[in-house]
PDB file of N, CA and C in Angstrom:
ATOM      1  N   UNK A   1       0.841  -1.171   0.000  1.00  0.00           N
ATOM      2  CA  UNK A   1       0.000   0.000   0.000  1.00  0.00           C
ATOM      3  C   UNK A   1       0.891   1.241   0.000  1.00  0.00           C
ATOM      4  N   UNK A   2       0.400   2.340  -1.149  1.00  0.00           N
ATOM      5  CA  UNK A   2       1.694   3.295  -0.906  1.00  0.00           C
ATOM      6  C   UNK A   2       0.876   4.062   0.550  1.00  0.00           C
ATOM      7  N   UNK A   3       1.925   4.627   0.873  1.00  0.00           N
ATOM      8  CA  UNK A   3       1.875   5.318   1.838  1.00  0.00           C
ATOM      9  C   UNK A   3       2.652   6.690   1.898  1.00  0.00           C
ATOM     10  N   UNK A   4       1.905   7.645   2.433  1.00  0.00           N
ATOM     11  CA  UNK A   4       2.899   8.767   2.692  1.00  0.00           C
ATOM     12  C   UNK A   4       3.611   8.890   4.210  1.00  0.00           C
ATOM     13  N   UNK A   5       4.366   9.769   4.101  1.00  0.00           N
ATOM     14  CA  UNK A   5       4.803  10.237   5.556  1.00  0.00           C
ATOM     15  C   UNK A   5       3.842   9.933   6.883  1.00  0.00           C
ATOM     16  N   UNK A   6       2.607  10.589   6.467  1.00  0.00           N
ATOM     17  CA  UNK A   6       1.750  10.062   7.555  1.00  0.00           C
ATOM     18  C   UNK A   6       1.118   8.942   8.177  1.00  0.00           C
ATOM     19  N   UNK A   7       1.654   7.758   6.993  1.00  0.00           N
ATOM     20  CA  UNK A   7       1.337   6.593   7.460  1.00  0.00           C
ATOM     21  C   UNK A   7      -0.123   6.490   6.815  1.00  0.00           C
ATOM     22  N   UNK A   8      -0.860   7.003   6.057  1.00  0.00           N
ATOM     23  CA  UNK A   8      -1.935   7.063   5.761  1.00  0.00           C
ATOM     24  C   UNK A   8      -1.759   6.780   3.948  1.00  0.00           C
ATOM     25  N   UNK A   9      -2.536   6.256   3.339  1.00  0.00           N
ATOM     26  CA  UNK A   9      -2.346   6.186   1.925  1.00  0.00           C
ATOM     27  C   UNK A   9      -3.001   8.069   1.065  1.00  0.00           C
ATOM     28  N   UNK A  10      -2.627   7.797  -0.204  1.00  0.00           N
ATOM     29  CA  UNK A  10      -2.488   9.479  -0.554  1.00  0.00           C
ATOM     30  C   UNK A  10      -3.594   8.940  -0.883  1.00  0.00           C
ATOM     31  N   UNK A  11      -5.038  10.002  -0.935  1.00  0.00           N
ATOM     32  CA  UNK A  11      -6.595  10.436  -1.478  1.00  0.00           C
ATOM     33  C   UNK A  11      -6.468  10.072  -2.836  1.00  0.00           C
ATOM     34  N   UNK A  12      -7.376   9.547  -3.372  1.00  0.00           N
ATOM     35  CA  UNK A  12      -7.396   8.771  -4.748  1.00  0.00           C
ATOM     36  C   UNK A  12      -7.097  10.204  -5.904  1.00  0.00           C
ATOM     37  N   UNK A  13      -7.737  10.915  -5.727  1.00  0.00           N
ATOM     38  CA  UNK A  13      -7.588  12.525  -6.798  1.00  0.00           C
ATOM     39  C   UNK A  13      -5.946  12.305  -6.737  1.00  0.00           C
ATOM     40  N   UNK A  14      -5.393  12.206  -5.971  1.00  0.00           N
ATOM     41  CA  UNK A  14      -3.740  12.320  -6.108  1.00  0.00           C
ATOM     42  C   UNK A  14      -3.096  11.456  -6.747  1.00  0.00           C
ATOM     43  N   UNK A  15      -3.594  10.413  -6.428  1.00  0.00           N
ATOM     44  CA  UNK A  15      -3.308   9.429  -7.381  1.00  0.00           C
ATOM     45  C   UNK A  15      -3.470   9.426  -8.709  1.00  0.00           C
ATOM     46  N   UNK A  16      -4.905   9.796  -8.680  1.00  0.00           N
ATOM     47  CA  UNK A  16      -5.295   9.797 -10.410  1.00  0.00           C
ATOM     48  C   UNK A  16      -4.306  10.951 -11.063  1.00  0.00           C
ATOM     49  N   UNK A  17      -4.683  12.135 -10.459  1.00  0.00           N
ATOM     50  CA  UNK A  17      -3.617  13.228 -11.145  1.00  0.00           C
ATOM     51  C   UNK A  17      -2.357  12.629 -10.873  1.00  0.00           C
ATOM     52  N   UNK A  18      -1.769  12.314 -10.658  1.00  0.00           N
ATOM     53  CA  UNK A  18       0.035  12.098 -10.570  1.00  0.00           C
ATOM     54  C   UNK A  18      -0.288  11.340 -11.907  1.00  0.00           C
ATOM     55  N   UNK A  19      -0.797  10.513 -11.545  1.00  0.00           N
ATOM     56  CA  UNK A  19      -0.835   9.290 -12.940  1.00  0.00           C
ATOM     57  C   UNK A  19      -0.686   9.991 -14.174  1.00  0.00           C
ATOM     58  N   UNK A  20      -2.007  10.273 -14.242  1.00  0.00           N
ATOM     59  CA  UNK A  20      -2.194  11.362 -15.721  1.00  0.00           C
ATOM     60  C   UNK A  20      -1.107  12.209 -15.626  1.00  0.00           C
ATOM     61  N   UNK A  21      -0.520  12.870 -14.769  1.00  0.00           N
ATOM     62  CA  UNK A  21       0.981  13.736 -14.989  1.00  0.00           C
ATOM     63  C   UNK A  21       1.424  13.143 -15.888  1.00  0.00           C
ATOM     64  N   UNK A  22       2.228  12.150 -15.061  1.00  0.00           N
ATOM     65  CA  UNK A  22       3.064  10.691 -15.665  1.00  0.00           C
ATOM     66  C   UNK A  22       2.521  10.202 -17.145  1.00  0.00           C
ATOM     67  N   UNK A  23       1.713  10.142 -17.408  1.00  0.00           N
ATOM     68  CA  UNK A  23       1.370   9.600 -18.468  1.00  0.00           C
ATOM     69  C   UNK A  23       1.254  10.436 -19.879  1.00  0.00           C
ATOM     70  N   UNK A  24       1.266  12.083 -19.330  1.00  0.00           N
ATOM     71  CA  UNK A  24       0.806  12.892 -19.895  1.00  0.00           C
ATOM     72  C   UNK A  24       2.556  13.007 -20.542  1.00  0.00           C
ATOM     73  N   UNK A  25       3.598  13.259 -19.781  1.00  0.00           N
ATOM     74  CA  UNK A  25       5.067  12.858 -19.727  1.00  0.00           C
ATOM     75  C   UNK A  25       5.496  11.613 -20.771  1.00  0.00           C
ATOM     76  N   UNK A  26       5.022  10.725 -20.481  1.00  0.00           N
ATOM     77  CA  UNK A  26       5.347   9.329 -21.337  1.00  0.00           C
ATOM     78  C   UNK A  26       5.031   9.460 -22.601  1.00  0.00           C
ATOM     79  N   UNK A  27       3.695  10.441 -22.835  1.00  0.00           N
ATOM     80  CA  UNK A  27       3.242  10.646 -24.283  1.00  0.00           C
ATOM     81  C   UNK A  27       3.731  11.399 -24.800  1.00  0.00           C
ATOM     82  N   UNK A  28       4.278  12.457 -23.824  1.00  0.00           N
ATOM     83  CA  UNK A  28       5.097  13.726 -24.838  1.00  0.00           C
ATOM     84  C   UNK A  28       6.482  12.884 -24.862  1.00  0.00           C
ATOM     85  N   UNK A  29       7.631  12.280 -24.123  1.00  0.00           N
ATOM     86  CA  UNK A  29       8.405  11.593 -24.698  1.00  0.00           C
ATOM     87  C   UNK A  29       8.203  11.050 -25.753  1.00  0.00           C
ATOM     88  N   UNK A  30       6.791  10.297 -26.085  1.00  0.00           N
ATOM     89  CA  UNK A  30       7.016   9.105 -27.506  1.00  0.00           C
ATOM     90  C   UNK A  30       6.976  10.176 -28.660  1.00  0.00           C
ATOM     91  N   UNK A  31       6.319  11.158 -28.403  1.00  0.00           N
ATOM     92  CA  UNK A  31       5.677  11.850 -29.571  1.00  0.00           C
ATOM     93  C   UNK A  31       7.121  12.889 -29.864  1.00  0.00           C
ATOM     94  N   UNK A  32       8.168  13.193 -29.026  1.00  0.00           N
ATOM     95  CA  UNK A  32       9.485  13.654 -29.373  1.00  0.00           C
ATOM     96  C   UNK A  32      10.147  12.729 -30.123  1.00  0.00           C
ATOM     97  N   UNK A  33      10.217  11.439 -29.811  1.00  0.00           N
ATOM     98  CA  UNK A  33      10.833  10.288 -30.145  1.00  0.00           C
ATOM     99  C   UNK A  33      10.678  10.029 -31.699  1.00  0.00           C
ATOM    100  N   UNK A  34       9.044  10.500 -31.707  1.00  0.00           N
ATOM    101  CA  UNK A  34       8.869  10.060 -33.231  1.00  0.00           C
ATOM    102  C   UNK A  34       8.872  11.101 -34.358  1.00  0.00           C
ATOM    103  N   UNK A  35       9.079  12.829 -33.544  1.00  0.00           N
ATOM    104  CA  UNK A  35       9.515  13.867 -34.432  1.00  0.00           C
ATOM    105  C   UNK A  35      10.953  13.682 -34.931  1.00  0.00           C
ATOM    106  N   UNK A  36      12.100  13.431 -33.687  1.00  0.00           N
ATOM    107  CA  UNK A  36      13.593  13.782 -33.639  1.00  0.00           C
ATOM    108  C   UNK A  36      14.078  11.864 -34.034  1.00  0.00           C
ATOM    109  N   UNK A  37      13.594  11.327 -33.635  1.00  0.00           N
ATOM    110  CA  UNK A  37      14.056   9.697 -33.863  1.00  0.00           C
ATOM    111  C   UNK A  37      14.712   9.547 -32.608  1.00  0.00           C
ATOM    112  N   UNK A  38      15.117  10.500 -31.602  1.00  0.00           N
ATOM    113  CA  UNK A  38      15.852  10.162 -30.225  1.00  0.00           C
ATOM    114  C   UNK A  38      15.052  10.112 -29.247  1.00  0.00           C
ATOM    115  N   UNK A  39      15.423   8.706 -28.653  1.00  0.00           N
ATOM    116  CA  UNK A  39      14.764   8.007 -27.400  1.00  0.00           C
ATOM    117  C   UNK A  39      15.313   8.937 -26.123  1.00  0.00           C
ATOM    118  N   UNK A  40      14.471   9.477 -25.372  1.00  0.00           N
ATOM    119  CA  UNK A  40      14.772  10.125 -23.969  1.00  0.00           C
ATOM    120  C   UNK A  40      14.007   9.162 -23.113  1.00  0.00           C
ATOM    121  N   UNK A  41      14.265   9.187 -22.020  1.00  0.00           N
ATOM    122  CA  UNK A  41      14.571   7.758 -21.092  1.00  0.00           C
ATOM    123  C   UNK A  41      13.993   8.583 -19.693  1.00  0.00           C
ATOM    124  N   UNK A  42      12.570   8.572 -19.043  1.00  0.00           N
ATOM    125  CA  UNK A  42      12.327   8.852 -17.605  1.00  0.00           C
ATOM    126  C   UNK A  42      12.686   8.179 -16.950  1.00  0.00           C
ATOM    127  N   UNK A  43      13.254   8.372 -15.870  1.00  0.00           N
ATOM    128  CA  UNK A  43      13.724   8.117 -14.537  1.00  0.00           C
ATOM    129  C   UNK A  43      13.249   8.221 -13.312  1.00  0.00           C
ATOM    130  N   UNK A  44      12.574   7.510 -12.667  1.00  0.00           N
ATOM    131  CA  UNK A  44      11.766   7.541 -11.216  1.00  0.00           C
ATOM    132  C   UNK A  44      12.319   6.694 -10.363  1.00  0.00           C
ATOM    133  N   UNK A  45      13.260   8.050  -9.134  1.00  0.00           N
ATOM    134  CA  UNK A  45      13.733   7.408  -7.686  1.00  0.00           C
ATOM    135  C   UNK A  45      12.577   7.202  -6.734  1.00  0.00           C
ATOM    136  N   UNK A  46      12.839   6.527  -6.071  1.00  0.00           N
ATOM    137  CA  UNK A  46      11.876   6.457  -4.756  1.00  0.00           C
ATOM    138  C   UNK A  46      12.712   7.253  -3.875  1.00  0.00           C
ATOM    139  N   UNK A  47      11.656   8.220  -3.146  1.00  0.00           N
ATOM    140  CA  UNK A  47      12.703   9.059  -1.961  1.00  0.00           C
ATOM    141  C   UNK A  47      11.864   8.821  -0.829  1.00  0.00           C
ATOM    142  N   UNK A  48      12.366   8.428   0.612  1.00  0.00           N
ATOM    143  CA  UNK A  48      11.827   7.744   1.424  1.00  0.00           C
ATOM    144  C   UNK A  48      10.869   9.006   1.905  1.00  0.00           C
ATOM    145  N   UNK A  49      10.032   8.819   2.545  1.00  0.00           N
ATOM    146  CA  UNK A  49       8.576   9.906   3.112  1.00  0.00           C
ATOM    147  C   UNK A  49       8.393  10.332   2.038  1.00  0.00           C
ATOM    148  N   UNK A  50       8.062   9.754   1.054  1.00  0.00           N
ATOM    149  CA  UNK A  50       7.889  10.849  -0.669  1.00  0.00           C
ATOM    150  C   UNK A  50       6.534   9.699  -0.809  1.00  0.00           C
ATOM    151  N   UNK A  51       5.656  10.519  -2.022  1.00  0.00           N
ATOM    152  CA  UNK A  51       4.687   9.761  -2.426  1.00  0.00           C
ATOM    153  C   UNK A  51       4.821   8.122  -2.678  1.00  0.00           C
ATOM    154  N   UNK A  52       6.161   8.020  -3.788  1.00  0.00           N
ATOM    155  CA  UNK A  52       6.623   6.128  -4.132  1.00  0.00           C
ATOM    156  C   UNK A  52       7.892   6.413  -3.272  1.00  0.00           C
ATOM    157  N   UNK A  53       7.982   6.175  -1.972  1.00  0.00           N
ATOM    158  CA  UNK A  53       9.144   6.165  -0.978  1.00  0.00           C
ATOM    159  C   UNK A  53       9.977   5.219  -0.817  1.00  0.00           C
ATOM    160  N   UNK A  54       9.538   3.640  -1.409  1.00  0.00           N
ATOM    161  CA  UNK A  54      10.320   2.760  -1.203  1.00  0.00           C
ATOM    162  C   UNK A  54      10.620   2.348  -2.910  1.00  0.00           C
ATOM    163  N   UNK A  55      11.981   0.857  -3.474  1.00  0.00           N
ATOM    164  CA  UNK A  55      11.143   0.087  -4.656  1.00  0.00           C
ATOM    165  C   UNK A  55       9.552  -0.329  -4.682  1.00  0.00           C
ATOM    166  N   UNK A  56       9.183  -1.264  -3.221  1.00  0.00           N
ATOM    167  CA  UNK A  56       8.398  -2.212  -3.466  1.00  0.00           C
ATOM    168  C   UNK A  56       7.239  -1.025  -3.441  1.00  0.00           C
ATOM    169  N   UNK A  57       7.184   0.171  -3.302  1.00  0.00           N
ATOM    170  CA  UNK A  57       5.927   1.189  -3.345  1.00  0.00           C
ATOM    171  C   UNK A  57       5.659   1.862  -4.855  1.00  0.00           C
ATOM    172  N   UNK A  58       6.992   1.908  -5.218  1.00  0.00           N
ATOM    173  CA  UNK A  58       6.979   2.000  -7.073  1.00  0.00           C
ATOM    174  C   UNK A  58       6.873   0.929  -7.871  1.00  0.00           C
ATOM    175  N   UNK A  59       7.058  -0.175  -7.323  1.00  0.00           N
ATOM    176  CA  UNK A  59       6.791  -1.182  -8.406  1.00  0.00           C
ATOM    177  C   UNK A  59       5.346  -1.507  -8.163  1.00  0.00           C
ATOM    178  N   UNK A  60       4.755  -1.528  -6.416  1.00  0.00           N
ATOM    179  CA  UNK A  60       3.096  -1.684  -6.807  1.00  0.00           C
ATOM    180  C   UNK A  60       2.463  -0.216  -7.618  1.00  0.00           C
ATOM    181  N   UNK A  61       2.914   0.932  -7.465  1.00  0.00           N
ATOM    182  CA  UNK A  61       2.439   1.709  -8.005  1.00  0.00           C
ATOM    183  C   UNK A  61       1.804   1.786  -9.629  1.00  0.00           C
ATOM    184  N   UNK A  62       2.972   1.154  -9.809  1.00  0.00           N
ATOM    185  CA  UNK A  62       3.177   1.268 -11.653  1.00  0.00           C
ATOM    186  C   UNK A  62       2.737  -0.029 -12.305  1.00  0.00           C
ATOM    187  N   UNK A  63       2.742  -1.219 -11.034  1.00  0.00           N
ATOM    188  CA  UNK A  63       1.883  -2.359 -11.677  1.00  0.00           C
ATOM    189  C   UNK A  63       0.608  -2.125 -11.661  1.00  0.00           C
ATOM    190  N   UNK A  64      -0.268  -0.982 -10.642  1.00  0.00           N
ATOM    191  CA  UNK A  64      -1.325  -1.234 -10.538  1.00  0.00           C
ATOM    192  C   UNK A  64      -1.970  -0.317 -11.070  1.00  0.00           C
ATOM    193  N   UNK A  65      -1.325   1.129 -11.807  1.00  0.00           N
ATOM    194  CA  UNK A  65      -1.454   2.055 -11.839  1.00  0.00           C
ATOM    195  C   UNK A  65      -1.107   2.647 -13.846  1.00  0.00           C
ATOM    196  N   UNK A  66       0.319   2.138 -13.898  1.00  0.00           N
ATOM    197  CA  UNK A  66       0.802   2.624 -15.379  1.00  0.00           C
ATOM    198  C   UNK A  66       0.747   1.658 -16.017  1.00  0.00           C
ATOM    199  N   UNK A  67       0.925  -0.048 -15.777  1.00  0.00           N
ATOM    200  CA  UNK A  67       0.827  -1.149 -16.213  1.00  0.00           C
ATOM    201  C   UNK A  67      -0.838  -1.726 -16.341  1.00  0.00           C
ATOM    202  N   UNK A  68      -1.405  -1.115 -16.795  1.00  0.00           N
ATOM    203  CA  UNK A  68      -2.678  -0.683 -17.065  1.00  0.00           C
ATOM    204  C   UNK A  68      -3.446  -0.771 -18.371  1.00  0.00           C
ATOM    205  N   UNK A  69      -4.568  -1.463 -18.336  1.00  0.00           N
ATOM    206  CA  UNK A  69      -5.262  -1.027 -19.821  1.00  0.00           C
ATOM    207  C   UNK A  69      -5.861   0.140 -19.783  1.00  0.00           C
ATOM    208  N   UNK A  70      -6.169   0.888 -18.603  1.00  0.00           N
ATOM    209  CA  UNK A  70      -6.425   2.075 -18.630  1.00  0.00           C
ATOM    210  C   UNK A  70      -5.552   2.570 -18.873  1.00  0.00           C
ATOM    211  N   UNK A  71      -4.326   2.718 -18.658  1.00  0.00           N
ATOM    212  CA  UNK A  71      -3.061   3.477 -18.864  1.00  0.00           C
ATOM    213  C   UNK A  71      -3.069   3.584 -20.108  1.00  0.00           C
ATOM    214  N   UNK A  72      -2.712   2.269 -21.292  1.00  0.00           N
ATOM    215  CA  UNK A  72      -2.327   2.516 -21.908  1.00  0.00           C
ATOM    216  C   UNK A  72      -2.953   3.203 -22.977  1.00  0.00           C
ATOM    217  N   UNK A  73      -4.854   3.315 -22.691  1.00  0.00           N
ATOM    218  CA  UNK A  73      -5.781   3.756 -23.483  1.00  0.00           C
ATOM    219  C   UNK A  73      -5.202   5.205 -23.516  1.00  0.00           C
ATOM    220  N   UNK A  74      -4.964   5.445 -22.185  1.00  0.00           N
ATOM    221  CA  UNK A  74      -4.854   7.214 -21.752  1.00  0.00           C
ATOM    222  C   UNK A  74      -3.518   7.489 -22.983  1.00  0.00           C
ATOM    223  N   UNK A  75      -2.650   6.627 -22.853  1.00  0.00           N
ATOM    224  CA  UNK A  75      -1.366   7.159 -23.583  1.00  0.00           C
ATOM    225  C   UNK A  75      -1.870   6.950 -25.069  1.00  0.00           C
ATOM    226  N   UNK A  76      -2.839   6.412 -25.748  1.00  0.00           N
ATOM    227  CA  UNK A  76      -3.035   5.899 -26.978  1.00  0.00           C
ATOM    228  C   UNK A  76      -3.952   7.230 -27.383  1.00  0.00           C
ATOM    229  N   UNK A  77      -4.548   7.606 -26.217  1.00  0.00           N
ATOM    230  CA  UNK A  77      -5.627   9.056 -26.577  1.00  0.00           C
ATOM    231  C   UNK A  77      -4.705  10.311 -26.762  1.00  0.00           C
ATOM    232  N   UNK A  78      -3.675  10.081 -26.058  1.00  0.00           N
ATOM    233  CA  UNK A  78      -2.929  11.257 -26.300  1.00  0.00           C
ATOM    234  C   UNK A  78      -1.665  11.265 -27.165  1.00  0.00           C
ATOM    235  N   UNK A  79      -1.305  10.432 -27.499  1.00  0.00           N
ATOM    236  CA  UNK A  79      -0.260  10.626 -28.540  1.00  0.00           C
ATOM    237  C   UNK A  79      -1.234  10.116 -29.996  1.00  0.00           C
ATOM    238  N   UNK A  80      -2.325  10.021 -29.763  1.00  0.00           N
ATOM    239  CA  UNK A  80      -3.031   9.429 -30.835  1.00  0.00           C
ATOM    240  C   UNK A  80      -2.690   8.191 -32.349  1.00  0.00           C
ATOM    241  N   UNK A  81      -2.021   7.228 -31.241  1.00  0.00           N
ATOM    242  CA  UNK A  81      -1.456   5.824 -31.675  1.00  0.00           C
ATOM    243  C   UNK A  81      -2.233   4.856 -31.389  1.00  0.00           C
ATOM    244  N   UNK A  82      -2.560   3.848 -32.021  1.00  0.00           N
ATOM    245  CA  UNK A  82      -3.365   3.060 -31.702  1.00  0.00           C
ATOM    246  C   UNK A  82      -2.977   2.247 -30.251  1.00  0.00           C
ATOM    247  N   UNK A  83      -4.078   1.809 -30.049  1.00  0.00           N
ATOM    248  CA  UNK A  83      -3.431   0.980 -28.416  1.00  0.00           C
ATOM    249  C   UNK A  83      -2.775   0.087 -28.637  1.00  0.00           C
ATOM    250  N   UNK A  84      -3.041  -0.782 -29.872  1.00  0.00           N
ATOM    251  CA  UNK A  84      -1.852  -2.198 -30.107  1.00  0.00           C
ATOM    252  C   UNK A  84      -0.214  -1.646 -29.721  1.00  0.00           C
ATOM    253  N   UNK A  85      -0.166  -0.269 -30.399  1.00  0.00           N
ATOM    254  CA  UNK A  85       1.040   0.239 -30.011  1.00  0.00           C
ATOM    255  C   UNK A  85       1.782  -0.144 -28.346  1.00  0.00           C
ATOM    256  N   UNK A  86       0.829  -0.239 -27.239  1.00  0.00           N
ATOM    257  CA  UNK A  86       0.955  -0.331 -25.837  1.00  0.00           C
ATOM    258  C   UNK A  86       1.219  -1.650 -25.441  1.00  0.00           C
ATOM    259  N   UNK A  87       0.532  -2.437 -26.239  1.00  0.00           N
ATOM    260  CA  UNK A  87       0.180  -3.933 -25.651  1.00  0.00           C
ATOM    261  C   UNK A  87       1.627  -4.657 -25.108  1.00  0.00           C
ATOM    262  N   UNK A  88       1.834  -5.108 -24.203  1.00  0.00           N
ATOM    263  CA  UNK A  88       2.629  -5.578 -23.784  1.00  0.00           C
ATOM    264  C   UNK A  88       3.859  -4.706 -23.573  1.00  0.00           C
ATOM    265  N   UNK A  89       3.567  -3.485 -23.070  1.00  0.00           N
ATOM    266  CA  UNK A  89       4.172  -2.430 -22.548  1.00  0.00           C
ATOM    267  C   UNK A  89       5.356  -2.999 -21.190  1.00  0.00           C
ATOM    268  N   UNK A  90       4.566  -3.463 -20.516  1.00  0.00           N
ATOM    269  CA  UNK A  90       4.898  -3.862 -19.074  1.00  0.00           C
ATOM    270  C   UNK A  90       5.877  -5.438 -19.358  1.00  0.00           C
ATOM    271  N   UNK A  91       5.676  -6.138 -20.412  1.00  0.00           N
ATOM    272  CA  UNK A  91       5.577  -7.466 -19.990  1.00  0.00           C
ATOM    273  C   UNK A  91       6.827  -8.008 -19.249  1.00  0.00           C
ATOM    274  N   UNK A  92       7.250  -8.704 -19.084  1.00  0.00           N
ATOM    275  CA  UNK A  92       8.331  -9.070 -18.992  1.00  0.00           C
ATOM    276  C   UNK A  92       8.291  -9.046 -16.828  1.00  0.00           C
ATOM    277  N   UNK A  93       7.340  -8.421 -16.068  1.00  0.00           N
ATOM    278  CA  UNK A  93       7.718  -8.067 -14.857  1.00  0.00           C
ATOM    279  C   UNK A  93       8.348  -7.227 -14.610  1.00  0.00           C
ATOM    280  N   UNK A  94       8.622  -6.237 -15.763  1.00  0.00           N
ATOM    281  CA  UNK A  94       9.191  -5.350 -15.527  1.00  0.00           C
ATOM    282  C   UNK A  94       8.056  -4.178 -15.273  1.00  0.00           C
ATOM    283  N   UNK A  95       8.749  -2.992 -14.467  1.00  0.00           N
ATOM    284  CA  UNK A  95       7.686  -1.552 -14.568  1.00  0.00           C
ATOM    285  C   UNK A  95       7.923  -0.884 -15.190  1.00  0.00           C
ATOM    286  N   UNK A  96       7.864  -0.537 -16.390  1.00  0.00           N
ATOM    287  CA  UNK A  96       8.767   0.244 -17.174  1.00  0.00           C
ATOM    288  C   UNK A  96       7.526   1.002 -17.791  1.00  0.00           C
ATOM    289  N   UNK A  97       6.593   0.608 -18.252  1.00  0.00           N
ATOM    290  CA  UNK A  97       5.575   1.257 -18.797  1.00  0.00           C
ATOM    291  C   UNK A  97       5.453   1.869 -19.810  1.00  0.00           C
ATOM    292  N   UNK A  98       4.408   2.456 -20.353  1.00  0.00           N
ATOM    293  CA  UNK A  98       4.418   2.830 -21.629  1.00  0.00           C
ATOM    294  C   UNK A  98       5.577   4.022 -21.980  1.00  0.00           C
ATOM    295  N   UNK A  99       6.809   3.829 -23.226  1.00  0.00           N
ATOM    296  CA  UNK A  99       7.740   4.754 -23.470  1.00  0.00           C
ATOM    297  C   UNK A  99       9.342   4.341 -22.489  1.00  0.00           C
ATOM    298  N   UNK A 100       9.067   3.313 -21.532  1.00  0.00           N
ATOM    299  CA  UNK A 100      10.118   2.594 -21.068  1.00  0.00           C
ATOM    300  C   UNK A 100      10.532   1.708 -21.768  1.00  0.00           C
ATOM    301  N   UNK A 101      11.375   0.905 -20.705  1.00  0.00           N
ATOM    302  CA  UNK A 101      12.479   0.117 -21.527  1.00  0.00           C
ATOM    303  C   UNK A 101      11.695  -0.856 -22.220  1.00  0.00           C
ATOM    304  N   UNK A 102      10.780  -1.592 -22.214  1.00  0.00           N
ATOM    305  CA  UNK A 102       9.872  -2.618 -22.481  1.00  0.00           C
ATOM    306  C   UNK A 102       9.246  -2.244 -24.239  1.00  0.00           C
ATOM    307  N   UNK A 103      10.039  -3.116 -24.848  1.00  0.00           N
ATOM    308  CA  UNK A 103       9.928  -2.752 -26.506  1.00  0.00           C
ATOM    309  C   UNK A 103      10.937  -1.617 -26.848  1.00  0.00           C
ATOM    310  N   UNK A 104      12.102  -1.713 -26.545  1.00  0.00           N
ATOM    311  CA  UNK A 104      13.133  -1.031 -26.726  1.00  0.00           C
ATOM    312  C   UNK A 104      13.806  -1.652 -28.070  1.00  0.00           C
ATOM    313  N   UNK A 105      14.449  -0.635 -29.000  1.00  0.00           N
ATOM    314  CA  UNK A 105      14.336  -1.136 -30.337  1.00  0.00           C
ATOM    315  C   UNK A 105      16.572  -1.460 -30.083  1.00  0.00           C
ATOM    316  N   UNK A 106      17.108  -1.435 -28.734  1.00  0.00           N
ATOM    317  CA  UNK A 106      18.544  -1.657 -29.040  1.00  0.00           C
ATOM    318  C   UNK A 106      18.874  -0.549 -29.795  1.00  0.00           C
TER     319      UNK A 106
END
């Protein structure tokens, strides 16, 4: 369960908005990616008393949260790519999510 500082989990609105931040982020990466051809690479630390404070609070985050068919609809509405584009975004057990390492072309 994430948790904040207070020991209490964050109000769902926070959640949802961070998400959509994040996602809103992932789509403007792909959509640079596919003007310039260069892959830029997000990076998310966990900082302890922080919203994802631990790994195991970012990896449930992003499994339950960006590893998503909702997710990936959201990223398919906004870079306006079809969703097949997403499918198997996550796979592997990894969290990487849509515009991460997961379907990385090497």
């Amino acid at each position: 369960m994430l948790l904040r500082r207070t020991g209490c989990p964050p109000a769902r609105s926070y959640v949802a908005e961070f998400t959509d931040n994040l996602l809103r982020v992932f789509a403007d990466l792909m959509d640079r990616e596919r003007s310039t051809g260069r892959r830029a690479k997000l990076v998310l630390e966990p900082e302890p008393c922080c919203f994802l404070g631990t790994n195991a609070e970012t990896v449930e985050y992003f499994n339950t949260h960006v590893c998503s068919a909702v997710a990936y609809r959201r990223v398919a509405e906004l870079t306006g790519q079809p969703l097949s584009e997403f499918s198997g975004a996550c796979a592997g057990g990894g969290a990487h999510g849509p515009g991460g390492d997961a379907g990385d072309r090497g």
